[in-house]
Protein backbone atom coordinates (compact mmCIF):
# COMPACT_ATOMS: atom_id res chain seq x y z
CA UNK A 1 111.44 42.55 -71.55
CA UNK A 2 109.06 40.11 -72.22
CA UNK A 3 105.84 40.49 -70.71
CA UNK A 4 104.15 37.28 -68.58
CA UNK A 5 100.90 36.14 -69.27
CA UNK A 6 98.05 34.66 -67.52
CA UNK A 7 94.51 33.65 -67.81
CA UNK A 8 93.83 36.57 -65.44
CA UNK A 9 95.65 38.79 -67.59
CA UNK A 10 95.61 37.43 -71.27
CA UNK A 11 92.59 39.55 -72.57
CA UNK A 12 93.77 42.82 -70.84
CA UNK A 13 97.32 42.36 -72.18
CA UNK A 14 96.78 41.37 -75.46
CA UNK A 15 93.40 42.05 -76.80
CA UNK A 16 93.32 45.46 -75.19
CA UNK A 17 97.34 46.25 -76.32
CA UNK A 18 97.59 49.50 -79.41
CA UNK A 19 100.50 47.34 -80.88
CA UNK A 20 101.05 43.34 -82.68
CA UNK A 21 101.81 40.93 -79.70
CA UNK A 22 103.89 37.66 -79.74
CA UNK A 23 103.07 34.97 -77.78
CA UNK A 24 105.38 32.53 -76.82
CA UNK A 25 103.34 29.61 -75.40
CA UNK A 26 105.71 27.48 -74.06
CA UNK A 27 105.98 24.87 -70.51
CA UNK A 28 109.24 25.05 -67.83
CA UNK A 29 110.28 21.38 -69.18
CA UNK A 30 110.12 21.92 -72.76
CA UNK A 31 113.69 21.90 -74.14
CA UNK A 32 113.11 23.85 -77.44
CA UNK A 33 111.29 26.55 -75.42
CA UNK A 34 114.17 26.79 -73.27
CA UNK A 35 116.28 26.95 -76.16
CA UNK A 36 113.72 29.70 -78.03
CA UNK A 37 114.00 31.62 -74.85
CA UNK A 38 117.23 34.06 -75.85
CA UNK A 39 115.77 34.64 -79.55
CA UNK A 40 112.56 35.75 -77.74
CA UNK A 41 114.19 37.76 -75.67
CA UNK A 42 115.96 39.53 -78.49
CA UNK A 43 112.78 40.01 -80.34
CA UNK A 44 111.63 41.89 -76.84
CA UNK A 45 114.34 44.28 -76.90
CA UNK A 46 114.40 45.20 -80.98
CA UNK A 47 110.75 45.65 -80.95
CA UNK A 48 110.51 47.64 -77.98
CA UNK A 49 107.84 50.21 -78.38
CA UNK A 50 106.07 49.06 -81.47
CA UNK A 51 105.74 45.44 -80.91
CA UNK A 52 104.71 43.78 -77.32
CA UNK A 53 106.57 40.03 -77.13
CA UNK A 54 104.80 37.63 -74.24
CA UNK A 55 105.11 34.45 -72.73
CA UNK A 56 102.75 32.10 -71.44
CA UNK A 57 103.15 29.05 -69.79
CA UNK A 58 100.60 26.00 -71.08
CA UNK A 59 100.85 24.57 -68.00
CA UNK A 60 99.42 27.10 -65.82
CA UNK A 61 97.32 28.36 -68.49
CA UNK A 62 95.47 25.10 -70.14
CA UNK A 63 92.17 26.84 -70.99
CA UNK A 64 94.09 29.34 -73.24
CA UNK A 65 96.65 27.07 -74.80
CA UNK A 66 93.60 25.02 -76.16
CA UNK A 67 91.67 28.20 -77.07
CA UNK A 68 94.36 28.55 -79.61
CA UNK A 69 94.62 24.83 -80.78
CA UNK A 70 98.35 24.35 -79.29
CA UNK A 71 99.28 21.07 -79.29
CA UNK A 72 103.03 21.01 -79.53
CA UNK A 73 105.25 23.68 -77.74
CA UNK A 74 106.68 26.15 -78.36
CA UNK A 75 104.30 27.63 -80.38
CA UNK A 76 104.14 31.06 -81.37
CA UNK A 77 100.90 33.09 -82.33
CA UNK A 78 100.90 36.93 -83.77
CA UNK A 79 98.05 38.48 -82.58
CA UNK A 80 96.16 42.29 -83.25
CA UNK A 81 93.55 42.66 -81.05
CA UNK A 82 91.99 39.45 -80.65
CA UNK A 83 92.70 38.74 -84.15
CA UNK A 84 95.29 35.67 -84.61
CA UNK A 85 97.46 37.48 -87.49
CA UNK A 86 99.75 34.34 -87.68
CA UNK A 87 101.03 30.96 -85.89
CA UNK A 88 104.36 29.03 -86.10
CA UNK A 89 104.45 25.43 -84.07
CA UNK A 90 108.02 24.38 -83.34
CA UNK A 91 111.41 26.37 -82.89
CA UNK A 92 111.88 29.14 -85.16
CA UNK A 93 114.60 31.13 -86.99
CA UNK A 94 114.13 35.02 -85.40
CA UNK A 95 113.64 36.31 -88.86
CA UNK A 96 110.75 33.91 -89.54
CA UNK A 97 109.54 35.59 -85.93
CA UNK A 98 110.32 39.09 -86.97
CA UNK A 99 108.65 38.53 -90.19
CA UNK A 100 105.30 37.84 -88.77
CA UNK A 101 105.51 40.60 -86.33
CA UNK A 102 106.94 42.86 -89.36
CA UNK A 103 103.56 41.60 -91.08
CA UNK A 104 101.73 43.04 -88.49
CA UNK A 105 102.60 46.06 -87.67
């Protein structure tokens, strides 16, 4: 399951998490994220346990989403720690997604 992120909760749940973390920065109206959505999903249950898979909406969250220079959704940022590992703007193929998280565990 993927996990939901705010600005109230961003630093806790993925600066402070012992294992990689996708982000999925995405917006309710954005076609592409809806259509990313399954594939993310996916990810959540394969990597169960030594990956943690998130979401956060851009909308709600505009401080963040410009932290991280995103400018198009959905983008998706591996991070470790507060460490940005990698970044994909735009759908993606799961195995470019697994890759990245592969790359960081």
């Amino acid at each position: 399951m993927t996990a939901v992120l705010t600005e109230d909760n961003f630093e806790k749940e993925v600066y402070e998490a012992d294992q990689p973390v996708l982000v999925d920065f995405y917006a309710d109206w954005c076609g592409p994220c809806k259509a990313m959505s399954p594939v993310v999903e996916a990810l959540a249950e394969e990597y169960d346990g030594r990956a943690k898979i998130a979401r956060i909406n851009v909308d709600e969250s505009q401080d963040i989403a410009i932290r991280y220079g995103v400018m198009s959704i959905p983008t998706f940022i591996v991070f470790k720690g507060s460490q940005v590992m990698s970044k994909m703007v735009g759908m993606q193929d799961k195995k470019i997604l697994a890759g990245a998280l592969d790359a960081a565990l």
